[in-house]
PDB file of N, CA and C in Angstrom:
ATOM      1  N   UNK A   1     -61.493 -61.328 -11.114  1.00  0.00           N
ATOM      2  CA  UNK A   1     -61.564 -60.008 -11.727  1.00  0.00           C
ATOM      3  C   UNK A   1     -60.509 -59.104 -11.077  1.00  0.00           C
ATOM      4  N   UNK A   2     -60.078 -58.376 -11.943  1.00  0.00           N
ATOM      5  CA  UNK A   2     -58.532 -57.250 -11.081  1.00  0.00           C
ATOM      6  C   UNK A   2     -58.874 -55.935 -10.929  1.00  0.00           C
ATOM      7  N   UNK A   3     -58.584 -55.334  -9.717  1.00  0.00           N
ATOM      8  CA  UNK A   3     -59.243 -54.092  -9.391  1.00  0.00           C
ATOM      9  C   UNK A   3     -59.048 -53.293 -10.518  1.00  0.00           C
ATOM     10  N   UNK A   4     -59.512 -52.084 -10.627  1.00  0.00           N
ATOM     11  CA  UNK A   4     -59.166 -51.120 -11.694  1.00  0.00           C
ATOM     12  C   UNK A   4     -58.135 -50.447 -11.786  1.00  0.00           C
ATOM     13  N   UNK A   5     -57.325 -50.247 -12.399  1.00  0.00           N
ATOM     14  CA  UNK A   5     -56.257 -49.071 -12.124  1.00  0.00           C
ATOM     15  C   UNK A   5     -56.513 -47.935 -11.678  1.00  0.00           C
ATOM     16  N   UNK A   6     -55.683 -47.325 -11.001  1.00  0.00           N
ATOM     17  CA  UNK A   6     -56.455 -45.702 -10.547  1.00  0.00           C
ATOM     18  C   UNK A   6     -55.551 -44.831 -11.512  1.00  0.00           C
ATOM     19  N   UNK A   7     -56.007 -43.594 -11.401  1.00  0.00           N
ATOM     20  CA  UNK A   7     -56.044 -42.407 -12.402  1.00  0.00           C
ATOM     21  C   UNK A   7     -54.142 -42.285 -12.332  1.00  0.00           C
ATOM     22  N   UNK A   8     -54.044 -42.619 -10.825  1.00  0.00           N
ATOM     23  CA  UNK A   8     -52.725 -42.084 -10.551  1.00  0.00           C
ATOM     24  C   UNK A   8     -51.282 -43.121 -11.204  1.00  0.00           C
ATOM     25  N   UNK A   9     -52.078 -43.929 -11.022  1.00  0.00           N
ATOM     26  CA  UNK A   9     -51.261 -45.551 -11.597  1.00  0.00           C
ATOM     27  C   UNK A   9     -51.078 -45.546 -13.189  1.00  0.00           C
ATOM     28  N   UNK A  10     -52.227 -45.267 -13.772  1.00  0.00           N
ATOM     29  CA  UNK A  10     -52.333 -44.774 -15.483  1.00  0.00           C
ATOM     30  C   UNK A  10     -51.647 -43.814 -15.605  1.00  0.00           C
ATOM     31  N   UNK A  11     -51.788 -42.693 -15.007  1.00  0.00           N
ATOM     32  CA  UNK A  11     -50.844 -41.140 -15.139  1.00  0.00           C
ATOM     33  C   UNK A  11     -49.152 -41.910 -14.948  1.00  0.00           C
ATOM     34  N   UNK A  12     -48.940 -42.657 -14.420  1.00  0.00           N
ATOM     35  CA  UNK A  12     -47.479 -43.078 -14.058  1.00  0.00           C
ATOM     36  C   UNK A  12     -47.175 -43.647 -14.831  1.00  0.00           C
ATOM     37  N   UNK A  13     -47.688 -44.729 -15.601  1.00  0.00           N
ATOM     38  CA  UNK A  13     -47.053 -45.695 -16.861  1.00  0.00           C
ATOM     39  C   UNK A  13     -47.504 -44.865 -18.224  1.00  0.00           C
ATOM     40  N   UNK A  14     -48.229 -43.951 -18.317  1.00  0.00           N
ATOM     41  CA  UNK A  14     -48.435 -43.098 -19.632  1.00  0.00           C
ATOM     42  C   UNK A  14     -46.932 -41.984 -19.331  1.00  0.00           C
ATOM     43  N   UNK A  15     -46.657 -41.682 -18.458  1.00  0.00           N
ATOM     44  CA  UNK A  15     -45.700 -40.481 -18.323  1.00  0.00           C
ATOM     45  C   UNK A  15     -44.400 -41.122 -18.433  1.00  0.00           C
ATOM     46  N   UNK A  16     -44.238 -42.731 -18.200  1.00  0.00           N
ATOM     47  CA  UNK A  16     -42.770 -43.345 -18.095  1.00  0.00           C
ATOM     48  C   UNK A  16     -43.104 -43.960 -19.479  1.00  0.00           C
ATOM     49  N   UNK A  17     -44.092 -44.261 -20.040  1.00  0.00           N
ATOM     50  CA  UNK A  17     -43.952 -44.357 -22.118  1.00  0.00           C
ATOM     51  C   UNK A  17     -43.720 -43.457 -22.596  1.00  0.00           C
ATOM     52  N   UNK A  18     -44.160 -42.203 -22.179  1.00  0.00           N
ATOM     53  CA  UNK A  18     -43.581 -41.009 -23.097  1.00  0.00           C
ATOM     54  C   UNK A  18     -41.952 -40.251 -22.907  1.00  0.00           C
ATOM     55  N   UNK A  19     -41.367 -40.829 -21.567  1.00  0.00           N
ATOM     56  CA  UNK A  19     -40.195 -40.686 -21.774  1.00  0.00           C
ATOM     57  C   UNK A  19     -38.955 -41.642 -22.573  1.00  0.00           C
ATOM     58  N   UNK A  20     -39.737 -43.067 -22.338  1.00  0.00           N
ATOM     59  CA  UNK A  20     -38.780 -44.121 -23.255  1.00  0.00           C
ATOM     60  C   UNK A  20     -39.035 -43.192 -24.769  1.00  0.00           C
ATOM     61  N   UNK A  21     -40.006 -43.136 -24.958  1.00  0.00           N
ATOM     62  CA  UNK A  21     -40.463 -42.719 -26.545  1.00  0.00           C
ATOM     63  C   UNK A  21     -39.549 -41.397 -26.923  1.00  0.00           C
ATOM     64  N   UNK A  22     -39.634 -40.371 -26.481  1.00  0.00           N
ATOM     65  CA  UNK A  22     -38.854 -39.046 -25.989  1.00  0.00           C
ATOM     66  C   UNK A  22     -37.174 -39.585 -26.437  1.00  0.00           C
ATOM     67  N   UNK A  23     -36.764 -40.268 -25.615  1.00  0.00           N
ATOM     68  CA  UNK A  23     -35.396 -40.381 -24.920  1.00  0.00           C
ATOM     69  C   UNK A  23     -35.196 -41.336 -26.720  1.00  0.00           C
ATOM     70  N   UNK A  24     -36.116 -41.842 -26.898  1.00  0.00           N
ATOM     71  CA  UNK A  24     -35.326 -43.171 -28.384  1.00  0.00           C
ATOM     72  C   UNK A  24     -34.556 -41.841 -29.386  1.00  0.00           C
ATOM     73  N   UNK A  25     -33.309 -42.526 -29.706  1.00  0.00           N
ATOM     74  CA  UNK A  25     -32.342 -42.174 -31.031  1.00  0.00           C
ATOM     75  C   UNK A  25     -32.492 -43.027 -32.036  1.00  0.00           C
ATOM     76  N   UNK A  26     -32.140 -42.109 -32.873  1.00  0.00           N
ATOM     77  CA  UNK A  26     -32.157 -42.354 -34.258  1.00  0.00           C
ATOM     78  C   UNK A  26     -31.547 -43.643 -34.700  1.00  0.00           C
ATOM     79  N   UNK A  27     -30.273 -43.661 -33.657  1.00  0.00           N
ATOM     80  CA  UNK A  27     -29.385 -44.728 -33.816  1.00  0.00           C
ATOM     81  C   UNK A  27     -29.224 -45.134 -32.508  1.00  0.00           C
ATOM     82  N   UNK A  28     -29.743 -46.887 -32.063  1.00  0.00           N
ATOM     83  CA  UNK A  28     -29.335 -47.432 -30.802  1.00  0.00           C
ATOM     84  C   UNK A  28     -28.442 -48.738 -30.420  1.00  0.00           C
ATOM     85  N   UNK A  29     -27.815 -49.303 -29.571  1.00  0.00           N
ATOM     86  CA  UNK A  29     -27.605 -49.917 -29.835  1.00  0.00           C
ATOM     87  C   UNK A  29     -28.145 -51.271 -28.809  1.00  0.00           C
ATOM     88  N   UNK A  30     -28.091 -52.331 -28.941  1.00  0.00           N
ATOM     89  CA  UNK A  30     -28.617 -53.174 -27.796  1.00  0.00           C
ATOM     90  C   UNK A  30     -27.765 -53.838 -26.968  1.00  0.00           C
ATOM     91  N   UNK A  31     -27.816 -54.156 -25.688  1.00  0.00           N
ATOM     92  CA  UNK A  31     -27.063 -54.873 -24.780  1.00  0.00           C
ATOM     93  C   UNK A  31     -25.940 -55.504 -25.128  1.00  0.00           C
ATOM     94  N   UNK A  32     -26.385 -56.398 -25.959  1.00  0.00           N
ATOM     95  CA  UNK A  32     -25.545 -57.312 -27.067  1.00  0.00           C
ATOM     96  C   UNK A  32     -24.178 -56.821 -27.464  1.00  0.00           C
ATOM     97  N   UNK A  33     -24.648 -55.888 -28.369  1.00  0.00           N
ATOM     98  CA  UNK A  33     -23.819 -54.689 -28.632  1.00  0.00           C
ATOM     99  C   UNK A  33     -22.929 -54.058 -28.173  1.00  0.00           C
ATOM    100  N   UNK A  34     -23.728 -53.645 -26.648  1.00  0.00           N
ATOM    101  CA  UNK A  34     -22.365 -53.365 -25.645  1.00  0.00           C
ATOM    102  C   UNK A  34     -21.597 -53.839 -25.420  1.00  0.00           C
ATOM    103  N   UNK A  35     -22.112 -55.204 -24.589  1.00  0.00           N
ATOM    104  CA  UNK A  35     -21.621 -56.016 -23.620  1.00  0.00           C
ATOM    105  C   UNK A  35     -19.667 -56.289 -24.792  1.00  0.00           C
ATOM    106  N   UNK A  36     -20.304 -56.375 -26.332  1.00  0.00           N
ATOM    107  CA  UNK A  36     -19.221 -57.007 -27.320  1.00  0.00           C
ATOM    108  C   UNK A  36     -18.197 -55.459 -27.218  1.00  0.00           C
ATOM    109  N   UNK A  37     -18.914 -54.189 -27.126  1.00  0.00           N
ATOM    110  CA  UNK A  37     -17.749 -53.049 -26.686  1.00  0.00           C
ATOM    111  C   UNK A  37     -17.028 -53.143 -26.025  1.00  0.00           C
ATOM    112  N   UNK A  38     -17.817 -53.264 -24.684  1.00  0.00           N
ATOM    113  CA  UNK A  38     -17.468 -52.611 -23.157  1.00  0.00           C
ATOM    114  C   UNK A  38     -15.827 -52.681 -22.733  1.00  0.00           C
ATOM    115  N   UNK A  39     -15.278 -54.024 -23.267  1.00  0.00           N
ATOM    116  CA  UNK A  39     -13.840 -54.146 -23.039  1.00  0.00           C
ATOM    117  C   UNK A  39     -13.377 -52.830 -23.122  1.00  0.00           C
ATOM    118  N   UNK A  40     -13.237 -52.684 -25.124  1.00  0.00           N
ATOM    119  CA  UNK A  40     -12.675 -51.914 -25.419  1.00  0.00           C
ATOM    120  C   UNK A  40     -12.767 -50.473 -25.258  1.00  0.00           C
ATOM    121  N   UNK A  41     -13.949 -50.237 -24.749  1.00  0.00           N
ATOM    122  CA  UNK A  41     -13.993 -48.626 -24.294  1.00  0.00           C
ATOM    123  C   UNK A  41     -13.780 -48.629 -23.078  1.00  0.00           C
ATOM    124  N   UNK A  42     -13.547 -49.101 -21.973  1.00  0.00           N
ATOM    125  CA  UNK A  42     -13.194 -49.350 -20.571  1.00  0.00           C
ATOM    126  C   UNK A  42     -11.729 -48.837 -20.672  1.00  0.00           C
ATOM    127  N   UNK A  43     -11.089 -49.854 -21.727  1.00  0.00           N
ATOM    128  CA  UNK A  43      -9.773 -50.151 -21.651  1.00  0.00           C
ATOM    129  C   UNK A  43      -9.121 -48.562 -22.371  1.00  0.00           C
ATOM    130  N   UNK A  44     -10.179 -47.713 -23.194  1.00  0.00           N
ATOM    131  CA  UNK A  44      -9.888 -46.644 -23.706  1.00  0.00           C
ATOM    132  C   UNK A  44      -9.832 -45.312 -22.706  1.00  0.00           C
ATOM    133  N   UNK A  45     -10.905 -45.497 -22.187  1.00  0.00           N
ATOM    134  CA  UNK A  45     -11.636 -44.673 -21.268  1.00  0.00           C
ATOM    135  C   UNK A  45      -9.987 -44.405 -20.108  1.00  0.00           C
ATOM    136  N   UNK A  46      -9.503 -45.977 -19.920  1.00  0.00           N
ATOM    137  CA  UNK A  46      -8.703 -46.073 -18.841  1.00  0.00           C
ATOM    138  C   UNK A  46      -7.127 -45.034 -19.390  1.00  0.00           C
ATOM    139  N   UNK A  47      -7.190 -45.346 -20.215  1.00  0.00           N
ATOM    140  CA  UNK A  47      -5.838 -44.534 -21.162  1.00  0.00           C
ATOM    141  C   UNK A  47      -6.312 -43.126 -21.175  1.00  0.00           C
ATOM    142  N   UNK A  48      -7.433 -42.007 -21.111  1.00  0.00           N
ATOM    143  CA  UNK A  48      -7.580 -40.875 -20.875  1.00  0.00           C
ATOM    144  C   UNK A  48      -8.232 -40.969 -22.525  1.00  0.00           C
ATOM    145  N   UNK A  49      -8.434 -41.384 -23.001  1.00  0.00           N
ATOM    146  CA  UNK A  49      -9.275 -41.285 -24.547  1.00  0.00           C
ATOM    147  C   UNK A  49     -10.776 -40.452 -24.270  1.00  0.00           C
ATOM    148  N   UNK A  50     -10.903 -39.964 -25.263  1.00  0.00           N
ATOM    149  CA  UNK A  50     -12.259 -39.110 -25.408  1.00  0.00           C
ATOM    150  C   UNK A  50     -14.019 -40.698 -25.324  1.00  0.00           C
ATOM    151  N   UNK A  51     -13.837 -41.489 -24.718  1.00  0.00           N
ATOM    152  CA  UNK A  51     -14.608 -42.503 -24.894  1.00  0.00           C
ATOM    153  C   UNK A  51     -16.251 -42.009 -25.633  1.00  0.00           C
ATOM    154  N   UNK A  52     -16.581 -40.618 -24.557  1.00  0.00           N
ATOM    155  CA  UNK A  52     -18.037 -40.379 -24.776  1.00  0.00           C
ATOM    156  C   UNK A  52     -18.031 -39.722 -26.248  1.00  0.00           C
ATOM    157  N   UNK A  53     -16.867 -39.082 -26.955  1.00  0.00           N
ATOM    158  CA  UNK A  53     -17.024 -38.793 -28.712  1.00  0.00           C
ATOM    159  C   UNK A  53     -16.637 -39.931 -29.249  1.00  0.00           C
ATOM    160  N   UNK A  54     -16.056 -41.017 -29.113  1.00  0.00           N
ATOM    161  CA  UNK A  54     -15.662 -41.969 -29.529  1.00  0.00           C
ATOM    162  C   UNK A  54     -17.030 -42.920 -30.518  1.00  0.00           C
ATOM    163  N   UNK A  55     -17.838 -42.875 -29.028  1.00  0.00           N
ATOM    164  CA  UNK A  55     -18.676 -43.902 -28.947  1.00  0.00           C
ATOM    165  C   UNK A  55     -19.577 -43.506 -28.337  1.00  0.00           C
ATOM    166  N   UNK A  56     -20.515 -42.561 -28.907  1.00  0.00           N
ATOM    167  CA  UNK A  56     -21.621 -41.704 -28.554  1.00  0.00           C
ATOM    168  C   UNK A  56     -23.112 -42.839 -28.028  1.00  0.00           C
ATOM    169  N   UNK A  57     -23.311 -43.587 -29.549  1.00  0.00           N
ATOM    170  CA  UNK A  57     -24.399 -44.598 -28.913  1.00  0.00           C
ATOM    171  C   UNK A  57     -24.257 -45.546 -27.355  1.00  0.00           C
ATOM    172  N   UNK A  58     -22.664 -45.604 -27.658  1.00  0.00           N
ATOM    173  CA  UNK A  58     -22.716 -46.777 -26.231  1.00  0.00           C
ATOM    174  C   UNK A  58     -22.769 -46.001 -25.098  1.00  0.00           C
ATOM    175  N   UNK A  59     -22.363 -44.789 -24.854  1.00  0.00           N
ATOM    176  CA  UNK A  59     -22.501 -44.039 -23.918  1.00  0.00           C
ATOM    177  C   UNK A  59     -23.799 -43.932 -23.544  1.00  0.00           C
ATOM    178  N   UNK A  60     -24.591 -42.975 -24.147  1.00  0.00           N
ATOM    179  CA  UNK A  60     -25.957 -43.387 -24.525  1.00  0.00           C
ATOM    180  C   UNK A  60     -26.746 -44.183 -23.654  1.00  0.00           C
ATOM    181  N   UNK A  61     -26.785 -45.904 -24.232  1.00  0.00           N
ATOM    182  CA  UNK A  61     -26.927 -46.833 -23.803  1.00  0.00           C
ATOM    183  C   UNK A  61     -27.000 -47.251 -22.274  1.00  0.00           C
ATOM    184  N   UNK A  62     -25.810 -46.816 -21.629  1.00  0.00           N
ATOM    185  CA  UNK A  62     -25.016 -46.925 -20.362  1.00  0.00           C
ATOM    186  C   UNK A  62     -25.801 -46.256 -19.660  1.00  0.00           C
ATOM    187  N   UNK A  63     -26.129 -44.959 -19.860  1.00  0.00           N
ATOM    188  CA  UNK A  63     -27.187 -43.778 -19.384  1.00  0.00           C
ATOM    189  C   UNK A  63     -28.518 -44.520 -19.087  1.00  0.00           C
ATOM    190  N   UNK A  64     -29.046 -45.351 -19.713  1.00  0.00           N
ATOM    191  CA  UNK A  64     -29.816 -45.743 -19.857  1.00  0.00           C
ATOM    192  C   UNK A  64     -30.604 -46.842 -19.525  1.00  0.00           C
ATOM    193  N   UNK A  65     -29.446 -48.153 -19.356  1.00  0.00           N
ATOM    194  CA  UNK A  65     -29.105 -49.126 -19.148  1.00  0.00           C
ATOM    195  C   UNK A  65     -28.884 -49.863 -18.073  1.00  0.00           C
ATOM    196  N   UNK A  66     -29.853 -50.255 -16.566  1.00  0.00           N
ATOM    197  CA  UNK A  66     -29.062 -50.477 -15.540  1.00  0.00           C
ATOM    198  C   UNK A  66     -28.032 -51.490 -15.108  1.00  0.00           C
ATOM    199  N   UNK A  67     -28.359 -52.663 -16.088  1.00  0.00           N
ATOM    200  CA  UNK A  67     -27.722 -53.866 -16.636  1.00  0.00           C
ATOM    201  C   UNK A  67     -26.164 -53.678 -16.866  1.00  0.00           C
ATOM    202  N   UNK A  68     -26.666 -52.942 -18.089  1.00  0.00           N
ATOM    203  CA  UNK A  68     -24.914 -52.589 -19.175  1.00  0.00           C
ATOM    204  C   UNK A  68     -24.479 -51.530 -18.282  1.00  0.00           C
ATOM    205  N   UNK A  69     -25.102 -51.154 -17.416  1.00  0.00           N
ATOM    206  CA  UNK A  69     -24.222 -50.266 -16.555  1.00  0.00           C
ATOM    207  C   UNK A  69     -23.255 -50.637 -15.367  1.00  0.00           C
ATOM    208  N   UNK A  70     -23.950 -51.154 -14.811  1.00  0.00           N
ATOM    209  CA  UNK A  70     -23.437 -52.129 -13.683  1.00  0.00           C
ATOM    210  C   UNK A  70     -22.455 -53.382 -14.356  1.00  0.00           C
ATOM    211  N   UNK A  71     -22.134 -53.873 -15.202  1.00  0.00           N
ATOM    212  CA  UNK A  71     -21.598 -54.538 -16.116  1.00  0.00           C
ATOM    213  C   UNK A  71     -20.132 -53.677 -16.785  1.00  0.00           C
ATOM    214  N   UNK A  72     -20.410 -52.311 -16.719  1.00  0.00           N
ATOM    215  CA  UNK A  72     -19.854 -51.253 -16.914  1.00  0.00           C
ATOM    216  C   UNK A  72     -18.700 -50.750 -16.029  1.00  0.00           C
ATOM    217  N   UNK A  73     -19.308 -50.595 -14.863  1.00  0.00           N
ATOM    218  CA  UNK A  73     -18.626 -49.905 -13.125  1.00  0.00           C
ATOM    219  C   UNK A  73     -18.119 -51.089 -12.551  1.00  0.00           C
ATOM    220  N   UNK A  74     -18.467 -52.598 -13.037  1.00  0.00           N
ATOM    221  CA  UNK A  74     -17.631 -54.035 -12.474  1.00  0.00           C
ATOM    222  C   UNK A  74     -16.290 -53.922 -13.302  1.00  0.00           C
ATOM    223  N   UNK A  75     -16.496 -53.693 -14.745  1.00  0.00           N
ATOM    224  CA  UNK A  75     -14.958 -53.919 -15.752  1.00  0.00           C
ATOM    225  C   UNK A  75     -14.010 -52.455 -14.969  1.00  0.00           C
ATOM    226  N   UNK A  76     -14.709 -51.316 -14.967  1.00  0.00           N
ATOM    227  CA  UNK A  76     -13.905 -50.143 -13.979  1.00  0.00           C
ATOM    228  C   UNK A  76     -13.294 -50.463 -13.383  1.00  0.00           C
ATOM    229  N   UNK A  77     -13.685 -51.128 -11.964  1.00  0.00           N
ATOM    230  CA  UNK A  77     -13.791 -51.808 -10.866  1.00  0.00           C
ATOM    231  C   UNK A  77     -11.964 -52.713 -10.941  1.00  0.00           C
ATOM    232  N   UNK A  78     -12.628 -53.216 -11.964  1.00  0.00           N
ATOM    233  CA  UNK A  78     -11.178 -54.217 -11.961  1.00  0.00           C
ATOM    234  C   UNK A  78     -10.399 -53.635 -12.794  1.00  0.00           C
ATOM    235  N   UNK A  79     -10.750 -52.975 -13.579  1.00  0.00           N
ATOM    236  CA  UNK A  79      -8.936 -52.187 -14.217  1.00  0.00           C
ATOM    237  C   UNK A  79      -8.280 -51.272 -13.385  1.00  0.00           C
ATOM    238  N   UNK A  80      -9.406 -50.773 -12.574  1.00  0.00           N
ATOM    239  CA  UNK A  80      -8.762 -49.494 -11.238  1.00  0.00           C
ATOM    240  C   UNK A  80      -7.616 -50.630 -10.460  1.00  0.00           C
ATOM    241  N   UNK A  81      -8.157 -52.047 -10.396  1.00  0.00           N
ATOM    242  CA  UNK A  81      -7.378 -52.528  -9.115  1.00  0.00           C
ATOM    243  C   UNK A  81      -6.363 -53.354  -9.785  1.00  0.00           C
ATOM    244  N   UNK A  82      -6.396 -53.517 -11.234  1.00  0.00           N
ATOM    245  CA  UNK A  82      -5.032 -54.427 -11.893  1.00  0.00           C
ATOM    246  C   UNK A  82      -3.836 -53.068 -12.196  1.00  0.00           C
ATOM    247  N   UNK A  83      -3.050 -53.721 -11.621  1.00  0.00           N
ATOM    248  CA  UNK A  83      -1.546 -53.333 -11.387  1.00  0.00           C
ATOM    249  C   UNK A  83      -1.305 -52.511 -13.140  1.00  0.00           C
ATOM    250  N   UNK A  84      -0.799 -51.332 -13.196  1.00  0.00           N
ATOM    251  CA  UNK A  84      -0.542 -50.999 -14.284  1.00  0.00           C
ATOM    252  C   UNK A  84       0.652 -51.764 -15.425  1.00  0.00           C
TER     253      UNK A  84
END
């Protein structure tokens, strides 16, 4: 049998569903999705391009995302250090 949840433990996963719920757009996109961007807005981003009007959902996403984020700051990572 599993102890009960306490009031404080319920208050914590009801308050972190109502922010996923809160935070959802109209329009999202999934990992997938990114991961098939990320080149090309990296590589935009790197040229001084407007990336975050560009590509509002993937931005979005990234915010959101600790995965596609970190996946994100690695492609950075290496265009900062390849030779122009």
């Amino acid at each position: 049998m599993q102890p009960a949840l306490s009031a404080r433990h319920l208050s914590s996963q009801l308050g972190k569903f109502l922010r996923m719920v809160f935070d959802t757009d109209e329009v999202e996109i999934s990992c997938d999705e990114v991961f098939e961007m990320l080149d090309r807005y990296v590589e935009l981003e790197a040229r001084g391009e407007d990336v975050a009007h560009l590509f509002p959902p993937l931005m979005k996403h990234l915010e959101r995302c600790k995965d596609c984020r970190e996946e994100y700051e690695a492609l950075r990572r290496i265009m900062q250090a390849s030779p122009a």
